[in-house]
PDB file of N, CA and C in Angstrom:
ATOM      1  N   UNK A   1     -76.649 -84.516 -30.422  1.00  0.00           N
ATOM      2  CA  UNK A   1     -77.830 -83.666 -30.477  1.00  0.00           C
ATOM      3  C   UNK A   1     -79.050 -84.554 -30.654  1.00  0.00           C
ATOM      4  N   UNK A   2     -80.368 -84.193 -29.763  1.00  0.00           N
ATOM      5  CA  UNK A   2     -81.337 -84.888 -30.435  1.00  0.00           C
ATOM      6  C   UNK A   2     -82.419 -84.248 -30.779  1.00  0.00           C
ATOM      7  N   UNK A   3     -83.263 -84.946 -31.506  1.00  0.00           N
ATOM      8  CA  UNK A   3     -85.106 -84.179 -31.849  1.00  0.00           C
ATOM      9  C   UNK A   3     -85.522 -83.818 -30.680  1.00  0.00           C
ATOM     10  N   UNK A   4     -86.574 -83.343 -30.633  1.00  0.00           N
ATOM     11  CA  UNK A   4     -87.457 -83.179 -29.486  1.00  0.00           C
ATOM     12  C   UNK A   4     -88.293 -84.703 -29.589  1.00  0.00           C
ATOM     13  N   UNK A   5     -87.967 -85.758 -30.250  1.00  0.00           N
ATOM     14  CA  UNK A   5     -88.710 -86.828 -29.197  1.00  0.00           C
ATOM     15  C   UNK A   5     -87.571 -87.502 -28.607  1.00  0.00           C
ATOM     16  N   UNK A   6     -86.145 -86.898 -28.781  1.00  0.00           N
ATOM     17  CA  UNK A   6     -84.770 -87.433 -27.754  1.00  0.00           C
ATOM     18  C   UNK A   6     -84.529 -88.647 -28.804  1.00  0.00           C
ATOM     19  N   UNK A   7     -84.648 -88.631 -30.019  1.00  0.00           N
ATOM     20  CA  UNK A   7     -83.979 -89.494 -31.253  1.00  0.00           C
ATOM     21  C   UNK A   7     -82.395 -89.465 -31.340  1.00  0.00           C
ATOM     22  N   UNK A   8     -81.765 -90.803 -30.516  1.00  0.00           N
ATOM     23  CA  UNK A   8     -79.863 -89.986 -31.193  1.00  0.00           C
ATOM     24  C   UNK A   8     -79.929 -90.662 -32.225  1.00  0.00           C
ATOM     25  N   UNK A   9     -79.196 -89.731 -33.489  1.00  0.00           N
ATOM     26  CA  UNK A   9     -79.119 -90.769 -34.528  1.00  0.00           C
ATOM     27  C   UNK A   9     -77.870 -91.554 -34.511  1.00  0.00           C
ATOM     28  N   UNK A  10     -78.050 -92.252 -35.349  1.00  0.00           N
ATOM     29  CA  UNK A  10     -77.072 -93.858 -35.369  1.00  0.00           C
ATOM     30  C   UNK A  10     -75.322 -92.875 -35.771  1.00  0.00           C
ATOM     31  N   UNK A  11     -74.323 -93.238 -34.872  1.00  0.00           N
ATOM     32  CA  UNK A  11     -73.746 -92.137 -35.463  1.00  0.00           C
ATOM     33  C   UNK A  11     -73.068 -92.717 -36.459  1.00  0.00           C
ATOM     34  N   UNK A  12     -72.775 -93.879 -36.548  1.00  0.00           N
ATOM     35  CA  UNK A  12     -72.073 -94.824 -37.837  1.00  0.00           C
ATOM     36  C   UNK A  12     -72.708 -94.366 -39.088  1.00  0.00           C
ATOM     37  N   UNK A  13     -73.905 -94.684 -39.286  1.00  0.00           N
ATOM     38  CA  UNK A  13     -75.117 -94.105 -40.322  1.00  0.00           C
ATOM     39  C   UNK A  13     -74.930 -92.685 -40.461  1.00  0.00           C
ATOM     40  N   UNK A  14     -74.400 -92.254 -39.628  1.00  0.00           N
ATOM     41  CA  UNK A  14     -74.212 -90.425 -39.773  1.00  0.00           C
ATOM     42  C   UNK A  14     -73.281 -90.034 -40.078  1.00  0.00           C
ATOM     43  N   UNK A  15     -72.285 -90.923 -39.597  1.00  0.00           N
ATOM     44  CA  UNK A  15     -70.536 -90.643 -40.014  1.00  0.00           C
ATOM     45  C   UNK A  15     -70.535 -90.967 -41.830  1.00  0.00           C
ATOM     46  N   UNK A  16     -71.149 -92.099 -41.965  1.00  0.00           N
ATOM     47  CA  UNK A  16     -71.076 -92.609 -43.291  1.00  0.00           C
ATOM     48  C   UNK A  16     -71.955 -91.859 -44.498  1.00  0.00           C
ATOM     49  N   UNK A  17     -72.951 -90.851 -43.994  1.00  0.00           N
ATOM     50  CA  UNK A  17     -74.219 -90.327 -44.461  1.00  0.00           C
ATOM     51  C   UNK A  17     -72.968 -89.476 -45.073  1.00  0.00           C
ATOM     52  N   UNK A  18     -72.441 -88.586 -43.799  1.00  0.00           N
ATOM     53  CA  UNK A  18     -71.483 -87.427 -43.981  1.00  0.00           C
ATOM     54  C   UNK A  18     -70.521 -87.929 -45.155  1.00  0.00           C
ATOM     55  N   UNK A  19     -69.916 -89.344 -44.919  1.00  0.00           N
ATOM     56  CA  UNK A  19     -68.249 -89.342 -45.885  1.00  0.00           C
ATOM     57  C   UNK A  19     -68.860 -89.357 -47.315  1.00  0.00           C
ATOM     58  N   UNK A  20     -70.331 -89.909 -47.590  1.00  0.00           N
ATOM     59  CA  UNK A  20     -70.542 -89.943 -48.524  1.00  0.00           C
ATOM     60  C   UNK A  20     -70.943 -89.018 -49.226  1.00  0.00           C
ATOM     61  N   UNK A  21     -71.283 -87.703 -48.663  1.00  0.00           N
ATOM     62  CA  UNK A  21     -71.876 -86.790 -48.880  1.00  0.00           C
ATOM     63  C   UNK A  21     -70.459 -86.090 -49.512  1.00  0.00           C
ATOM     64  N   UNK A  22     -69.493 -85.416 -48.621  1.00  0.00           N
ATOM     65  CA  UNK A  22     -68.359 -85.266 -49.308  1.00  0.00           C
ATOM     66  C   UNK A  22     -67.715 -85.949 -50.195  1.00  0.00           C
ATOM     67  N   UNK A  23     -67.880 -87.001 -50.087  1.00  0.00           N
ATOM     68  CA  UNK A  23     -66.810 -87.791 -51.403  1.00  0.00           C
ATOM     69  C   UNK A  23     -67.857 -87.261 -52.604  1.00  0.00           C
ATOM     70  N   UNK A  24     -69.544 -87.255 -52.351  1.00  0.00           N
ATOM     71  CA  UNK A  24     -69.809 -86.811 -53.850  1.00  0.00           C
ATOM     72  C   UNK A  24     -69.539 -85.494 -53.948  1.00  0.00           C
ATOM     73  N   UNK A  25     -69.254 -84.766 -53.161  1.00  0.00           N
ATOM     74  CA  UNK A  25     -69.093 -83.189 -53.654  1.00  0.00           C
ATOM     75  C   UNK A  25     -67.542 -82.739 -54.219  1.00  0.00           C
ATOM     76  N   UNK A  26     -66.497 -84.200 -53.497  1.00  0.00           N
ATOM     77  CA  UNK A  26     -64.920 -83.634 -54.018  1.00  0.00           C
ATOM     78  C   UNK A  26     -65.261 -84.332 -55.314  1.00  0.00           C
ATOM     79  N   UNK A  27     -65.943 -85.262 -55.719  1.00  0.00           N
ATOM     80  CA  UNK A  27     -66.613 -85.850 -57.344  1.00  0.00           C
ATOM     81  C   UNK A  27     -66.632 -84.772 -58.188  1.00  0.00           C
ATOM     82  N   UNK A  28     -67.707 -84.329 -57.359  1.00  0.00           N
ATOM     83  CA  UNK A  28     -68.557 -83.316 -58.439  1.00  0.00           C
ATOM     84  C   UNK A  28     -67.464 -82.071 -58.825  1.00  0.00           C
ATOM     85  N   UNK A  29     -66.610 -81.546 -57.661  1.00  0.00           N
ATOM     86  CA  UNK A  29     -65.573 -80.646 -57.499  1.00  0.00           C
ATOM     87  C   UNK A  29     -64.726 -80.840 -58.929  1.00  0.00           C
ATOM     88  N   UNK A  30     -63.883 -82.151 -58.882  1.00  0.00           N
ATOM     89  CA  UNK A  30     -62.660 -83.108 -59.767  1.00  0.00           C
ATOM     90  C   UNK A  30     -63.322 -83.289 -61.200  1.00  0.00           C
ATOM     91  N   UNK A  31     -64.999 -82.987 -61.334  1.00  0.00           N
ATOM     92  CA  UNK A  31     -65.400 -83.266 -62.572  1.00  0.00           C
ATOM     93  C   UNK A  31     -65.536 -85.102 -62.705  1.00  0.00           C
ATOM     94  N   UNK A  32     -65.610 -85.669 -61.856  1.00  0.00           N
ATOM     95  CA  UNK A  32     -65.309 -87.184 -61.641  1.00  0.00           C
ATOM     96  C   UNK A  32     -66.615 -87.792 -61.053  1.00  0.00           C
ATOM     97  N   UNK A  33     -66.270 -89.424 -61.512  1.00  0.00           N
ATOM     98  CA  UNK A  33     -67.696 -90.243 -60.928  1.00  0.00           C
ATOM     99  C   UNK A  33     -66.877 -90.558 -59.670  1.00  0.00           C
ATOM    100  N   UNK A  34     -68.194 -90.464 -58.697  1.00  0.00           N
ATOM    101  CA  UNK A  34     -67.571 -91.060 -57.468  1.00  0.00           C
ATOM    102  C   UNK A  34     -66.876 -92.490 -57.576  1.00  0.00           C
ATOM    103  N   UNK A  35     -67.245 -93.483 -58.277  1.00  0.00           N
ATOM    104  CA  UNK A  35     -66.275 -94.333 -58.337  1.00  0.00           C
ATOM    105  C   UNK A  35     -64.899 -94.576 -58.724  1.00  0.00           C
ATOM    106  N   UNK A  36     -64.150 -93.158 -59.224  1.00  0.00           N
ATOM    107  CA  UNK A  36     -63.065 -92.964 -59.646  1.00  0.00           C
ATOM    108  C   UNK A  36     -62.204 -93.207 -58.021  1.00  0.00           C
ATOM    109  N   UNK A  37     -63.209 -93.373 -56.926  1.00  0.00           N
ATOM    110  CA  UNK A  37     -62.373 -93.126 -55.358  1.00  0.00           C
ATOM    111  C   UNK A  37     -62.347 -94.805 -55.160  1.00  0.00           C
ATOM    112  N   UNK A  38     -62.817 -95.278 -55.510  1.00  0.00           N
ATOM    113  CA  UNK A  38     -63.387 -97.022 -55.539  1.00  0.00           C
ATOM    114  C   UNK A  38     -62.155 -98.013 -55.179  1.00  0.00           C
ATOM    115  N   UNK A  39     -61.615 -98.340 -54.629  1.00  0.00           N
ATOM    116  CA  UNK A  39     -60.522 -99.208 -54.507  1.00  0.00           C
ATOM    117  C   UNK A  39     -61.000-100.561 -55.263  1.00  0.00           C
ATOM    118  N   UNK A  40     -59.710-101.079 -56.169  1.00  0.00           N
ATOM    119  CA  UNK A  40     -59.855-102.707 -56.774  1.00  0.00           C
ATOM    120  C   UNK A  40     -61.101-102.556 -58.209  1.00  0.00           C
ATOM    121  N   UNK A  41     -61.342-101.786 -58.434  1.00  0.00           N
ATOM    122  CA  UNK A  41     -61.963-101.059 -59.634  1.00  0.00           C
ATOM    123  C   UNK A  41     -61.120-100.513 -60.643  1.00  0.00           C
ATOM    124  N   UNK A  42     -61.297-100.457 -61.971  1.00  0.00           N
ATOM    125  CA  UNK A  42     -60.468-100.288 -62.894  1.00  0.00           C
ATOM    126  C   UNK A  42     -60.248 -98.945 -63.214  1.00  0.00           C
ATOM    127  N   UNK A  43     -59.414 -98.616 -63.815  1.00  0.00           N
ATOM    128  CA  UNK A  43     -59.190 -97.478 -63.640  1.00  0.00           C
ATOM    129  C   UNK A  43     -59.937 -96.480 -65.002  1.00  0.00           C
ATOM    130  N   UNK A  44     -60.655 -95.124 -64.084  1.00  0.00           N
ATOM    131  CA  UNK A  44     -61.573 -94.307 -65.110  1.00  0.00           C
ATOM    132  C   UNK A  44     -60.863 -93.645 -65.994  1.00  0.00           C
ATOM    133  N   UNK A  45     -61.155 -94.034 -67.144  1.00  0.00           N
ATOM    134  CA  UNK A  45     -60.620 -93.240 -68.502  1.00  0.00           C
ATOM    135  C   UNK A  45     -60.924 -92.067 -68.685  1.00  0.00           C
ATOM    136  N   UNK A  46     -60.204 -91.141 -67.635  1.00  0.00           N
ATOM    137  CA  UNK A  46     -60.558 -90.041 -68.280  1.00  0.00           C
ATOM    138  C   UNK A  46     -58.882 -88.669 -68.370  1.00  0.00           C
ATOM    139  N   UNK A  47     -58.973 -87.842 -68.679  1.00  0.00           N
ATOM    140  CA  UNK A  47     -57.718 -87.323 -68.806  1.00  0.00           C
ATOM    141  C   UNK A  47     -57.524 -86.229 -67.713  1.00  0.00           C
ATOM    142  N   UNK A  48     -57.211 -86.514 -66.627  1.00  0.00           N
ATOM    143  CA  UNK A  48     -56.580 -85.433 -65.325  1.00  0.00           C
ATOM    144  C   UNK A  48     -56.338 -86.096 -64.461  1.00  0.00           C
ATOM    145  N   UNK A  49     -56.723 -85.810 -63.566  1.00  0.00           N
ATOM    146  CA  UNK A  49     -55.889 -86.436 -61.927  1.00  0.00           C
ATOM    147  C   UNK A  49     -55.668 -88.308 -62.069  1.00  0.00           C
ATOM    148  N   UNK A  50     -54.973 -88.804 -61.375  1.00  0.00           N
ATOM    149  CA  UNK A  50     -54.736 -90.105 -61.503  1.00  0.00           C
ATOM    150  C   UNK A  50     -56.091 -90.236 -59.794  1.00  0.00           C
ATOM    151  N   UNK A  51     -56.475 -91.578 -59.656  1.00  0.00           N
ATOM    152  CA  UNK A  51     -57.018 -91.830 -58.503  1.00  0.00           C
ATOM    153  C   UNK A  51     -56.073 -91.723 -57.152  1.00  0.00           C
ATOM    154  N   UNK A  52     -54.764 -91.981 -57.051  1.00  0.00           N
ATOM    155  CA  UNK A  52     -54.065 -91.857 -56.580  1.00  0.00           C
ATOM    156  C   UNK A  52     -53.987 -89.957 -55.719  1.00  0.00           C
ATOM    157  N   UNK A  53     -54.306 -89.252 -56.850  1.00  0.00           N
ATOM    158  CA  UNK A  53     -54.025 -87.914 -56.424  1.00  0.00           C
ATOM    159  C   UNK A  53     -55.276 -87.364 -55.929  1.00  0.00           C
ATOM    160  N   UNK A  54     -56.419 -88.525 -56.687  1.00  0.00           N
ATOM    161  CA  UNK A  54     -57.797 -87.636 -56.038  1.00  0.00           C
ATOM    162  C   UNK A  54     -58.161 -88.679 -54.472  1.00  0.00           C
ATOM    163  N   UNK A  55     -57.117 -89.657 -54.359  1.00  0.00           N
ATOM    164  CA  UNK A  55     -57.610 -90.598 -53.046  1.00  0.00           C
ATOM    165  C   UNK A  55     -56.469 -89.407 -52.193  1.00  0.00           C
ATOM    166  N   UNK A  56     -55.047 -88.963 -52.277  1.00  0.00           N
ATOM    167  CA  UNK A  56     -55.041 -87.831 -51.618  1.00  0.00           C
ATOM    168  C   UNK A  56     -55.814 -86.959 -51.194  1.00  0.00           C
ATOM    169  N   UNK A  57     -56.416 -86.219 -52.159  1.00  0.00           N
ATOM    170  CA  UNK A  57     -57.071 -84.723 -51.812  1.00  0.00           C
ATOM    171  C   UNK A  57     -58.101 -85.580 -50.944  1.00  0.00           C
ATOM    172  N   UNK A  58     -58.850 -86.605 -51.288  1.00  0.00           N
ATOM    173  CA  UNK A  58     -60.273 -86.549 -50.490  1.00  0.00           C
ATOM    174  C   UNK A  58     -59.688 -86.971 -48.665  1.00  0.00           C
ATOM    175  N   UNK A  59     -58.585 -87.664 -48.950  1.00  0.00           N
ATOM    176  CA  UNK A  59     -57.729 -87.966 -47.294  1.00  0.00           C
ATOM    177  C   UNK A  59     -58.096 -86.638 -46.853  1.00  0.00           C
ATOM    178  N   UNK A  60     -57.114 -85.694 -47.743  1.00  0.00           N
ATOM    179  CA  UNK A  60     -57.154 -84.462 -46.564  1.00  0.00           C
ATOM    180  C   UNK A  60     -58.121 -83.444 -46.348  1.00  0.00           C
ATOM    181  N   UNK A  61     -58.784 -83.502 -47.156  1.00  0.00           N
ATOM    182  CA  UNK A  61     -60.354 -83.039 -47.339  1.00  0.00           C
ATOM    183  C   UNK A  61     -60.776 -83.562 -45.964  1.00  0.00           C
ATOM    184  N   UNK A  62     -60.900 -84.809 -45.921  1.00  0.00           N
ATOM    185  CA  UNK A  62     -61.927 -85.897 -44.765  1.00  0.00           C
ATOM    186  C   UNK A  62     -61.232 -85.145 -43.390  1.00  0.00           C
ATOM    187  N   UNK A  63     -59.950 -84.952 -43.075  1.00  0.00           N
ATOM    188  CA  UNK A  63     -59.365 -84.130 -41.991  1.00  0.00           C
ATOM    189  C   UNK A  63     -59.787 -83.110 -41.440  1.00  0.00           C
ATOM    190  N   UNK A  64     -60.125 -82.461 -42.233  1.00  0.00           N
ATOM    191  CA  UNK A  64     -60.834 -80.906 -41.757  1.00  0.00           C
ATOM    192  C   UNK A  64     -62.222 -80.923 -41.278  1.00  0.00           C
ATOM    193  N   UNK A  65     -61.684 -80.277 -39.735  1.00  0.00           N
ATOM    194  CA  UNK A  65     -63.016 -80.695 -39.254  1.00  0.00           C
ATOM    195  C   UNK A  65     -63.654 -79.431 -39.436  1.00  0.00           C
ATOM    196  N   UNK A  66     -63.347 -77.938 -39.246  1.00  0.00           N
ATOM    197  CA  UNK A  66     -63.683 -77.058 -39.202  1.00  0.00           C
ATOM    198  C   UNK A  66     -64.564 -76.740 -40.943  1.00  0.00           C
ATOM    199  N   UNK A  67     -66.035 -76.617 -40.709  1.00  0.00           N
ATOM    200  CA  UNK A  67     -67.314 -76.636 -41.777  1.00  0.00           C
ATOM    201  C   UNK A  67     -66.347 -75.436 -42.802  1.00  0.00           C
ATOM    202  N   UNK A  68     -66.182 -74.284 -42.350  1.00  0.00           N
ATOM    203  CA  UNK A  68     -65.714 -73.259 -42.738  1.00  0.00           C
ATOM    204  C   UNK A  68     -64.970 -73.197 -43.647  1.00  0.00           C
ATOM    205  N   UNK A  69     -63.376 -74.127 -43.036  1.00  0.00           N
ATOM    206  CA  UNK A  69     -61.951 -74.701 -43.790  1.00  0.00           C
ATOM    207  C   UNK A  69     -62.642 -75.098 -45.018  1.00  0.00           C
ATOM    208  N   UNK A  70     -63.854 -76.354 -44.845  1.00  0.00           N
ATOM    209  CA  UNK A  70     -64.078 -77.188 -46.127  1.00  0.00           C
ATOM    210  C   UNK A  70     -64.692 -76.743 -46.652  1.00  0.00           C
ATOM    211  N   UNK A  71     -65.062 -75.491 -46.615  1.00  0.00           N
ATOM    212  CA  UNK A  71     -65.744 -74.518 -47.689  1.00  0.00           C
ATOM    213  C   UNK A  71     -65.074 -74.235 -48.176  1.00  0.00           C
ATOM    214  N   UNK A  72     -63.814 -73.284 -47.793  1.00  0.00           N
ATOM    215  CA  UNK A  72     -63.343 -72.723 -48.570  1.00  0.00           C
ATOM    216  C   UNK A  72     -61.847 -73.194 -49.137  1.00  0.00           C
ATOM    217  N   UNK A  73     -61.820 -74.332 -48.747  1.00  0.00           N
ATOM    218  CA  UNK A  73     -61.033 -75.547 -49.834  1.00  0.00           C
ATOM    219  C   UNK A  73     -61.741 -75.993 -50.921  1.00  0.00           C
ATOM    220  N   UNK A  74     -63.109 -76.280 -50.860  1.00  0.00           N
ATOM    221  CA  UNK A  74     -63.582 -76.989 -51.955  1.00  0.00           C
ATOM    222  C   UNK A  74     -63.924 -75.346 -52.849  1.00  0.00           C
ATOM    223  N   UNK A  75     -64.294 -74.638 -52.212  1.00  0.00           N
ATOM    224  CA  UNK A  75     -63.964 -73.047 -53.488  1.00  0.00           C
ATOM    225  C   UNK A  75     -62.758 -72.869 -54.015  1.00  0.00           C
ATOM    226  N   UNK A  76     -61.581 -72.969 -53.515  1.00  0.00           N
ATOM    227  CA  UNK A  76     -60.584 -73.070 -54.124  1.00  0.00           C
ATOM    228  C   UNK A  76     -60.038 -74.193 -55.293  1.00  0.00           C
ATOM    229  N   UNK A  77     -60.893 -75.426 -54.964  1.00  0.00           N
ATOM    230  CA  UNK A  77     -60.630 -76.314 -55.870  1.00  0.00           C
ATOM    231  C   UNK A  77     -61.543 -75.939 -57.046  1.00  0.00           C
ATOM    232  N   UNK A  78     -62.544 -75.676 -56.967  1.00  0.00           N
ATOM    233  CA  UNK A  78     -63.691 -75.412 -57.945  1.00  0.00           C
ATOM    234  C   UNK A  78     -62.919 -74.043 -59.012  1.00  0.00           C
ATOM    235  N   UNK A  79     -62.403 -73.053 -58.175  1.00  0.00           N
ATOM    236  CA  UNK A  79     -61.795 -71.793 -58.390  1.00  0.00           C
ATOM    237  C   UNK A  79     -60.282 -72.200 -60.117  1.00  0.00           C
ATOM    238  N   UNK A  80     -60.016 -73.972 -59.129  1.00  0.00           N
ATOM    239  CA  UNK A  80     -58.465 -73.973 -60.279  1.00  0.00           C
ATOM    240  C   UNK A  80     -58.822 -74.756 -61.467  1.00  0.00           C
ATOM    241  N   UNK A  81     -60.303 -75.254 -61.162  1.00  0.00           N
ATOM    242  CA  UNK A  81     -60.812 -76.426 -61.966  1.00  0.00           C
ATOM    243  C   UNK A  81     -61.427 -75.765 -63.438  1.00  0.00           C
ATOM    244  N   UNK A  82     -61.101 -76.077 -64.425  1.00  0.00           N
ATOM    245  CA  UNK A  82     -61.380 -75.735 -65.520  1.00  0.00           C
ATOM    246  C   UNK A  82     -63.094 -75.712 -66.056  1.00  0.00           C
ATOM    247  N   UNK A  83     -63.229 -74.784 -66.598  1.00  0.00           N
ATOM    248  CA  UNK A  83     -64.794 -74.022 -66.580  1.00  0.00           C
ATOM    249  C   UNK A  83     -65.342 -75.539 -67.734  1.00  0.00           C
TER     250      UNK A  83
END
């Protein structure tokens, strides 16, 4: 897609704009700092998911291409996640 002055954006910069954008929202989702996803980083002291289980979910999170699906996955996660 472009602007009306025919701007494509960079799609690397866009792909990466995007992963980062989700990885902070499955963060914010998990109650977690985004660096809990961090490979070769120590591990965050905190008491629930291991990184292991939240580098799962965000895999299959990143899969779904359909906007819709990842709505209403990340409502469901928010839905089991403790108030």
């Amino acid at each position: 897609m472009t602007d009306a002055g025919g701007f494509l954006p960079d799609r690397d910069t866009s792909a990466s704009d995007e992963r980062a954008r989700l990885l902070r929202q499955i963060a914010d989702a998990l109650n977690l700092p985004v660096t809990a996803f961090a490979r070769g980083l120590a591990p965050v002291a905190v008491a629930g998911p291991s990184s292991a289980e939240c580098a799962a979910v965000l895999s299959a999170f990143s899969r779904i291409r359909d906007p819709r699906l990842r709505s209403q996955c990340l409502q469901m996660l928010e839905r089991c996640a403790e108030p």
